[in-house]
N, C-alpha and C. Protein backbone atom coordinates (compact mmCIF):
# COMPACT_ATOMS: atom_id res chain seq x y z
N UNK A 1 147.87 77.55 16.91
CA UNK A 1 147.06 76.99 17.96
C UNK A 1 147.10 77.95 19.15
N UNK A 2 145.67 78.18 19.91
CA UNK A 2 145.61 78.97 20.99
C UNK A 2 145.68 78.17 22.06
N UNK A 3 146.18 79.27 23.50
CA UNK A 3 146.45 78.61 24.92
C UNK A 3 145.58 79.25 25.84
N UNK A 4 145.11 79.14 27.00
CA UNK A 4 145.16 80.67 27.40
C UNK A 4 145.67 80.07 28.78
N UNK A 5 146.29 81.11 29.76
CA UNK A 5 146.90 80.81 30.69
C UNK A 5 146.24 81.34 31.57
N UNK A 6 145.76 80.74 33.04
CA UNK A 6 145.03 81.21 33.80
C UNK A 6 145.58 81.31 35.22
N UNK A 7 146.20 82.71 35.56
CA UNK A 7 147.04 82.67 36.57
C UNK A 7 146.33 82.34 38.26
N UNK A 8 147.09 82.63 39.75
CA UNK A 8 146.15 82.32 40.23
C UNK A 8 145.13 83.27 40.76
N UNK A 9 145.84 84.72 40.22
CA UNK A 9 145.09 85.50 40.97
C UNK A 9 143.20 85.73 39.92
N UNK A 10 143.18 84.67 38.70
CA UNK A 10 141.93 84.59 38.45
C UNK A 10 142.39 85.75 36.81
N UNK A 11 143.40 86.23 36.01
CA UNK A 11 143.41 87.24 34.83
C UNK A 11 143.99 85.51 33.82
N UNK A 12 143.31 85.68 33.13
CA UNK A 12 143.47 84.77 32.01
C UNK A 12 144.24 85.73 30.43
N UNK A 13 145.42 85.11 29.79
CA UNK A 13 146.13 85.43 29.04
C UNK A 13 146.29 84.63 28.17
N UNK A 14 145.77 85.33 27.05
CA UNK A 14 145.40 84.32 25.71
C UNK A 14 147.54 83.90 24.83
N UNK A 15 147.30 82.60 24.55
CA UNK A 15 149.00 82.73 23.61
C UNK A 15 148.64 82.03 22.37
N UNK A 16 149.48 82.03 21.23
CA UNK A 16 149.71 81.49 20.23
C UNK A 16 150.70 80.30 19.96
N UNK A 17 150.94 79.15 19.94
CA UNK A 17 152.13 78.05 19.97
C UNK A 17 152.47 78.14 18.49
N UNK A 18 153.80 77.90 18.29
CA UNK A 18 154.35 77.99 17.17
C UNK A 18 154.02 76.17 16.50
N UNK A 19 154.03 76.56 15.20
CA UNK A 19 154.09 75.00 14.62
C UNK A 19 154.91 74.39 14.39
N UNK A 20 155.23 73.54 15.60
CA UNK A 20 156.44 72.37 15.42
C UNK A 20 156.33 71.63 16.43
N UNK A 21 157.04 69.98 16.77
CA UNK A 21 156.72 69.19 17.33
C UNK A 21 156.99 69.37 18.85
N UNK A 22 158.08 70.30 19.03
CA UNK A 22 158.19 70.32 20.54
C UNK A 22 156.65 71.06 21.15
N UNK A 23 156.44 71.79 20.27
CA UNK A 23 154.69 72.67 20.92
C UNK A 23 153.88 71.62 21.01
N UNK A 24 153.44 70.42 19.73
CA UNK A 24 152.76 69.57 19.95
C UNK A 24 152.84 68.81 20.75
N UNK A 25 154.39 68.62 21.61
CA UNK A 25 154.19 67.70 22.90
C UNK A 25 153.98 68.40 23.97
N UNK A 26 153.95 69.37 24.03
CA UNK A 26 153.28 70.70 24.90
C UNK A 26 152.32 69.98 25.04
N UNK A 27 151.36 70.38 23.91
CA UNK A 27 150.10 70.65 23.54
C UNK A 27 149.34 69.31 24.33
N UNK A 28 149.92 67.87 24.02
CA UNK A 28 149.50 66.56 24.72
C UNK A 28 149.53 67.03 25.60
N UNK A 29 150.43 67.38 26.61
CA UNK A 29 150.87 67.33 28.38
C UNK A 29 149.32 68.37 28.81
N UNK A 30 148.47 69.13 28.33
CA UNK A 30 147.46 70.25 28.64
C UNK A 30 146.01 69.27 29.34
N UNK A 31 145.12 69.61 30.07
CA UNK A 31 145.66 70.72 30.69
C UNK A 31 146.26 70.65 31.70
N UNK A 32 146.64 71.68 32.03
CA UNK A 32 148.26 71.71 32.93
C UNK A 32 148.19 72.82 34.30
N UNK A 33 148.61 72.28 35.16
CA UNK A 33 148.85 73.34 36.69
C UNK A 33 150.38 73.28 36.68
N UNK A 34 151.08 74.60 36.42
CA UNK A 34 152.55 74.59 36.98
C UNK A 34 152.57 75.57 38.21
N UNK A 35 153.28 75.66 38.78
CA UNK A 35 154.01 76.79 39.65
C UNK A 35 155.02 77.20 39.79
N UNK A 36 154.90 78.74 38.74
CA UNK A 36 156.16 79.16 37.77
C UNK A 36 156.69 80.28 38.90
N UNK A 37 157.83 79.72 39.28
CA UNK A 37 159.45 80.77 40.13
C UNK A 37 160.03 81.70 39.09
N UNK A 38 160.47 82.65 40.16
CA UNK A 38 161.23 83.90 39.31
C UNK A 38 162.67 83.12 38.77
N UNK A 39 163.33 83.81 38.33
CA UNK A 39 164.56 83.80 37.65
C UNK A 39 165.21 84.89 36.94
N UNK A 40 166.07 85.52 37.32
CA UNK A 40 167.13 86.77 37.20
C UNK A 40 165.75 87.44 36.95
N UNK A 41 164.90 88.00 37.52
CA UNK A 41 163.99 88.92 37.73
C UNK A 41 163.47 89.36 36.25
N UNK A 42 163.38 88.07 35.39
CA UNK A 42 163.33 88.49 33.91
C UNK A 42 162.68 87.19 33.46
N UNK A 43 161.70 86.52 34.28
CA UNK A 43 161.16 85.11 33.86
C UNK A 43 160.07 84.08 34.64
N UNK A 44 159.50 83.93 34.47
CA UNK A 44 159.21 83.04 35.15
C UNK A 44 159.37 81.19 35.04
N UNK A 45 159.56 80.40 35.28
CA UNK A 45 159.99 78.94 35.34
C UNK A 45 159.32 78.14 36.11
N UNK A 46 158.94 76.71 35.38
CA UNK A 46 158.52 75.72 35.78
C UNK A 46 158.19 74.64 35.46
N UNK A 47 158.98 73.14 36.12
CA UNK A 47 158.76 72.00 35.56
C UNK A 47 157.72 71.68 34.77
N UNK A 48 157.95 70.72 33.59
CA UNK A 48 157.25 70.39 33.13
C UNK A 48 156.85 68.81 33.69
N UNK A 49 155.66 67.85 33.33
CA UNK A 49 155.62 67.09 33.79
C UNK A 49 156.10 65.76 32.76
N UNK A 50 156.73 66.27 31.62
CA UNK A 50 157.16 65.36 30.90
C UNK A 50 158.21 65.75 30.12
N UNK A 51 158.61 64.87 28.85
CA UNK A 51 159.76 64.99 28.19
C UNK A 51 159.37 66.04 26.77
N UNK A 52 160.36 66.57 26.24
CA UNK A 52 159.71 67.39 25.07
C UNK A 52 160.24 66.21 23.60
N UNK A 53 160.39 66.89 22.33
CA UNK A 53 160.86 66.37 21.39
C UNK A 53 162.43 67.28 21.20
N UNK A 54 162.16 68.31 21.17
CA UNK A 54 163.38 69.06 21.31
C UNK A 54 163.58 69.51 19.64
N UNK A 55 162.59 69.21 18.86
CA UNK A 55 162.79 69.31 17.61
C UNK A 55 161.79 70.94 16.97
N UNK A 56 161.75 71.73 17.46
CA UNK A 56 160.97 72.87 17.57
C UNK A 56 162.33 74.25 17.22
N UNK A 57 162.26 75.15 17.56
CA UNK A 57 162.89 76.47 17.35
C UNK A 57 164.14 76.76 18.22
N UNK A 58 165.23 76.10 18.07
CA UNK A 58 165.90 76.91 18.86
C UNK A 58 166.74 78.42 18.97
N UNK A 59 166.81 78.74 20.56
CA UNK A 59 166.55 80.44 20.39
C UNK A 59 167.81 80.44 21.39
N UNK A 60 168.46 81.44 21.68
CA UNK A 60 169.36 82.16 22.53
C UNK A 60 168.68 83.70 22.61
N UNK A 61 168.19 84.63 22.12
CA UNK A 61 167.64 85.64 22.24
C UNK A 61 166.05 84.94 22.26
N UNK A 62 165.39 86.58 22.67
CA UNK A 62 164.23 86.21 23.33
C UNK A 62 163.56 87.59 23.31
N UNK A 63 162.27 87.91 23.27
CA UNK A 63 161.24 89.10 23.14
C UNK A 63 160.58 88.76 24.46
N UNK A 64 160.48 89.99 25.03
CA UNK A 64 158.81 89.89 26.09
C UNK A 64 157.94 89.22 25.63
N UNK A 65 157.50 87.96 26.30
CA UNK A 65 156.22 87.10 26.06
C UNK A 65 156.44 86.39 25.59
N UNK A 66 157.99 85.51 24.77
CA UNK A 66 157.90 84.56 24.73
C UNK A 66 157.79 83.21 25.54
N UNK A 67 157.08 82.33 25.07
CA UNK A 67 157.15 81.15 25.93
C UNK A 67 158.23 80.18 25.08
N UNK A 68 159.11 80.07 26.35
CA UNK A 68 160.32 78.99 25.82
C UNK A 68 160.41 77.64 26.77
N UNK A 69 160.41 76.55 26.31
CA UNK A 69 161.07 75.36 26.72
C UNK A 69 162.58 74.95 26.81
N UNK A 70 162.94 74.93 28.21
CA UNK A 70 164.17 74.29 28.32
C UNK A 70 164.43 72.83 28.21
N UNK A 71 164.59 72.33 27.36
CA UNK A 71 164.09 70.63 27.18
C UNK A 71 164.93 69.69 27.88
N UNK A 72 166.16 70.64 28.19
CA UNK A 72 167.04 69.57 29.36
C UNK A 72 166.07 69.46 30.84
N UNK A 73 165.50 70.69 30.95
CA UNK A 73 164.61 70.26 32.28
C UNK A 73 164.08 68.58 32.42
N UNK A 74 162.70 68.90 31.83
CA UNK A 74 162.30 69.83 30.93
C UNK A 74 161.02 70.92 31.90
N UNK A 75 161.49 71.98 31.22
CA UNK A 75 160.81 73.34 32.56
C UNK A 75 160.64 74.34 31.26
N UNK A 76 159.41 75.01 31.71
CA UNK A 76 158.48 76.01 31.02
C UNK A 76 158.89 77.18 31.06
N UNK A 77 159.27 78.30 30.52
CA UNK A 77 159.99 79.73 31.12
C UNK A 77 158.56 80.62 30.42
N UNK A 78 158.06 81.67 30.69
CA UNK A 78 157.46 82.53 30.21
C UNK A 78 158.49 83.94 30.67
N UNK A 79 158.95 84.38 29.22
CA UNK A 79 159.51 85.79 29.51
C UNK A 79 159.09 86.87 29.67
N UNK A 80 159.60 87.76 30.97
CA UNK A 80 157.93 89.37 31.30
C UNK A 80 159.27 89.98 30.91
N UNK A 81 160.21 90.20 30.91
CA UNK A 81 161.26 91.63 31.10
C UNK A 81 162.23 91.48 30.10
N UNK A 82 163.04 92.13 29.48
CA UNK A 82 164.09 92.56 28.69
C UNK A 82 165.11 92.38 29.38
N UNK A 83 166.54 91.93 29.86
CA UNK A 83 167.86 92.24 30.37
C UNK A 83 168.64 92.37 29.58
N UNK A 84 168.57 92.05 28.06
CA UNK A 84 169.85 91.83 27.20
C UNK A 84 170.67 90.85 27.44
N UNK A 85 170.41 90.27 28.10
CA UNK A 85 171.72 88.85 28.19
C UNK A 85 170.92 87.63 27.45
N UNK A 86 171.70 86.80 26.74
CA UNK A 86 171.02 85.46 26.19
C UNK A 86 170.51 85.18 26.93
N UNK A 87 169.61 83.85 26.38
CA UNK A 87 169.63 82.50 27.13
C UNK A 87 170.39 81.84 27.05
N UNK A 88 170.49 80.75 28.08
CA UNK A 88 172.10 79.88 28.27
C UNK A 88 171.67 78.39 27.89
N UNK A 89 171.69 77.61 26.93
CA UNK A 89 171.65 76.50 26.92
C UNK A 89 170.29 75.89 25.95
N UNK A 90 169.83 75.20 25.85
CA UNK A 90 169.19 74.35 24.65
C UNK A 90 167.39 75.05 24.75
N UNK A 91 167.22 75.76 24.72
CA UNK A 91 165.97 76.56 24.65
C UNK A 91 165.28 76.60 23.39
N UNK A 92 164.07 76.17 23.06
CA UNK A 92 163.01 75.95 21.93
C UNK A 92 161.92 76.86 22.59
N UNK A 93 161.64 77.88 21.22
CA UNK A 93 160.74 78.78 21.48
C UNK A 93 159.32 77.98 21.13
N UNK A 94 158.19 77.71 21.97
CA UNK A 94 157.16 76.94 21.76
C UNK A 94 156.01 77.91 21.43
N UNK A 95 156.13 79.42 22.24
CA UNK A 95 154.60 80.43 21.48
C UNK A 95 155.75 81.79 22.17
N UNK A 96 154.04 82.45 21.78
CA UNK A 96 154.29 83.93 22.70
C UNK A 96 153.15 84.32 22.68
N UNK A 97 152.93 84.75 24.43
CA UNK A 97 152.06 85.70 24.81
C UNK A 97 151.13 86.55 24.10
N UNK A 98 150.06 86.76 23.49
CA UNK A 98 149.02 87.42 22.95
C UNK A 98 149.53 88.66 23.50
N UNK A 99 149.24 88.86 24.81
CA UNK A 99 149.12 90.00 25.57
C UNK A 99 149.59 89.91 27.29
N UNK A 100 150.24 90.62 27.80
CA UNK A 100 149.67 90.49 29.23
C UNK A 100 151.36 90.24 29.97
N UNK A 101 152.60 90.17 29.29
CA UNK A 101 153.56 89.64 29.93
C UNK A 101 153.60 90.26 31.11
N UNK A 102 153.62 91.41 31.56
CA UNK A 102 153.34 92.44 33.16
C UNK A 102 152.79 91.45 34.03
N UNK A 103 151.91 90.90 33.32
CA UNK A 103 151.34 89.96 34.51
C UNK A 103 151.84 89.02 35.71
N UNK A 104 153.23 88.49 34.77
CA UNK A 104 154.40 87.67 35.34
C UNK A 104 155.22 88.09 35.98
N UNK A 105 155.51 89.99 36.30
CA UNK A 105 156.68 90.39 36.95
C UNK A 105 156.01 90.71 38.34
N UNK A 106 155.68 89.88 38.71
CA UNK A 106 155.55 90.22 40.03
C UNK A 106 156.27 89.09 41.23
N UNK A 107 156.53 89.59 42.47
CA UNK A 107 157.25 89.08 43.06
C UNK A 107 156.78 87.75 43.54
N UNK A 108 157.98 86.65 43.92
CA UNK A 108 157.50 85.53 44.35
C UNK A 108 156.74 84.24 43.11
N UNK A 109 156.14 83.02 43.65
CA UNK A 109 155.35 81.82 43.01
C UNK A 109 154.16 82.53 42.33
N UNK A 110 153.77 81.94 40.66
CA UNK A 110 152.71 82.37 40.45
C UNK A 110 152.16 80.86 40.25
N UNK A 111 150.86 80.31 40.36
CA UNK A 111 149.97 79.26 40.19
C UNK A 111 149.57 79.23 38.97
N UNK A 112 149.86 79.12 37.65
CA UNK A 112 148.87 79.04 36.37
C UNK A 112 148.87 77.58 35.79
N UNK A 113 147.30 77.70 35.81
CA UNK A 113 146.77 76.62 35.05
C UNK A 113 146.69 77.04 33.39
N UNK A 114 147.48 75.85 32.21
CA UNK A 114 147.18 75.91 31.20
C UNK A 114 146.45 75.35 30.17
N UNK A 115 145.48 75.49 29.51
CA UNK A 115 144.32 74.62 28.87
C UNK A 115 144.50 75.25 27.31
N UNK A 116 144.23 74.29 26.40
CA UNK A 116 143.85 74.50 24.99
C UNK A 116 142.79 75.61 25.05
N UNK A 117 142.94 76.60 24.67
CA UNK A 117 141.14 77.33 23.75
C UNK A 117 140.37 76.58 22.94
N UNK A 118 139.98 77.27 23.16
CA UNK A 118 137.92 76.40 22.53
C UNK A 118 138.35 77.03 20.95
N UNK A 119 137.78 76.32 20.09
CA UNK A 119 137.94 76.35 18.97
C UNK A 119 137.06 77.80 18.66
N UNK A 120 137.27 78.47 17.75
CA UNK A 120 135.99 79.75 17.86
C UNK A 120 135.22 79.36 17.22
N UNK A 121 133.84 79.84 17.78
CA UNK A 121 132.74 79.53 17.23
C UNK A 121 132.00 80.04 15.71
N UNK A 122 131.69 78.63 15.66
CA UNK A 122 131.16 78.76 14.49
C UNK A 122 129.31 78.65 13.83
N UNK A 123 129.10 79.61 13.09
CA UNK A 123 127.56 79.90 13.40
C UNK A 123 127.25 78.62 12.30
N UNK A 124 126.24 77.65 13.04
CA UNK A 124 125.39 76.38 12.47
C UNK A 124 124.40 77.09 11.28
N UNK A 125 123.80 78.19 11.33
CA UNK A 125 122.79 78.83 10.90
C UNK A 125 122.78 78.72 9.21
N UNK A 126 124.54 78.92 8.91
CA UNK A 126 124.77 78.95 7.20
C UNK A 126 124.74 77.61 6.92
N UNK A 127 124.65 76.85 7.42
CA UNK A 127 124.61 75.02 7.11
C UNK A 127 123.27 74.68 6.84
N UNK A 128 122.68 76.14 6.37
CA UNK A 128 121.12 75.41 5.62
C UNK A 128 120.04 75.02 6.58
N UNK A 129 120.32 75.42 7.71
CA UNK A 129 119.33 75.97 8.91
C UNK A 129 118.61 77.12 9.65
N UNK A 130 117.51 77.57 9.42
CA UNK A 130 117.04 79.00 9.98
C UNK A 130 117.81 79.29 10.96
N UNK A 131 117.58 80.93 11.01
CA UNK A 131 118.02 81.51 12.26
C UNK A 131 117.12 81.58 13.24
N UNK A 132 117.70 81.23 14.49
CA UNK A 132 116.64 81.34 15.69
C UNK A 132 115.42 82.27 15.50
N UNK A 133 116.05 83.71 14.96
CA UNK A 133 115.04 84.50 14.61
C UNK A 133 113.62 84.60 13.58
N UNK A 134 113.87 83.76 12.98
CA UNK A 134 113.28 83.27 11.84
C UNK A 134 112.46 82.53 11.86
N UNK A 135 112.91 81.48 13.00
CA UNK A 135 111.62 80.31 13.10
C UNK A 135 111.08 80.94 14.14
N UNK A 136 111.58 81.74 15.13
CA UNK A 136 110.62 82.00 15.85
C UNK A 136 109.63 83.10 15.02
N UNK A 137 110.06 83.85 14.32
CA UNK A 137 108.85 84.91 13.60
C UNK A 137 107.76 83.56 12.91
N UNK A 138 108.39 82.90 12.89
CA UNK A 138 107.09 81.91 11.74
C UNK A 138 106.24 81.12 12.41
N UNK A 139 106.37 81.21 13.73
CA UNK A 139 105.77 80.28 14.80
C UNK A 139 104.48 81.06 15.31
N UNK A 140 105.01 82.38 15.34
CA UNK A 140 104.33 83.62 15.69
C UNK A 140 103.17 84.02 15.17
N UNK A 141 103.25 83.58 13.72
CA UNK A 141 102.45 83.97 12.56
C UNK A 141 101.29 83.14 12.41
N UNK A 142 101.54 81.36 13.08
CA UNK A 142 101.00 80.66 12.75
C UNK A 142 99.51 80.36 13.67
């Protein structure tokens, strides 16, 4: 399942959620305004507005761009930087970042709104219906 995250300075960052129930109670809580704070200069964080399941991936290590849930919060972390030190405490990996973690290391509050993606589109045309192009050539003719 896709996310995309829309920070406030207006750059939208597409993610992937992993399949398991703590993502799916993510997924209910959408769409979503947090305002994600630094943390050891390797994160960003922010309440969630509800409870998770807690039954999803748990992680102590961590890659650039993952998105992890702390479910004791329960608070949102998106990871931009590498330090080598764990994570400390009950953390479920819920996605990761498509692209774009840089986006998050910057100093101070970031504003992102999070919404489901649009399903990708799918062309009506093979369902045994002309193509726009088609009826219009035959309209043309007539």
């Amino acid at each position: 399942m896709k996310i995309h995250l829309t920070l406030n300075h207006g750059t939208v960052i597409s993610a992937t959620l992993a399949d398991h129930r703590t993502a799916e109670d993510f997924v209910a809580m959408l769409p979503l305004t947090l305002t994600l704070h630094d943390l050891f200069r390797r994160e960003k964080f922010g309440p969630l507005p509800g409870l998770v399941s807690g039954r999803g991936t748990r992680e102590r290590g961590y890659a650039v761009g993952d998105i992890v849930c702390w479910t004791a919060g329960p608070d949102l972390a998106i990871l931009h930087r590498q330090d080598g030190q764990p994570l400390r405490g009950g953390f479920e990996l819920l996605g990761r970042l498509d692209f774009g973690a840089e986006h998050f290391a910057v100093p101070g509050p970031i504003d992102v709104t999070i919404t489901l993606a649009a399903p990708a589109h799918t062309d009506v045309t093979t369902a045994g219906c002309p193509a726009p192009a088609a009826a219009e050539g035959a309209r043309a003719t007539t």
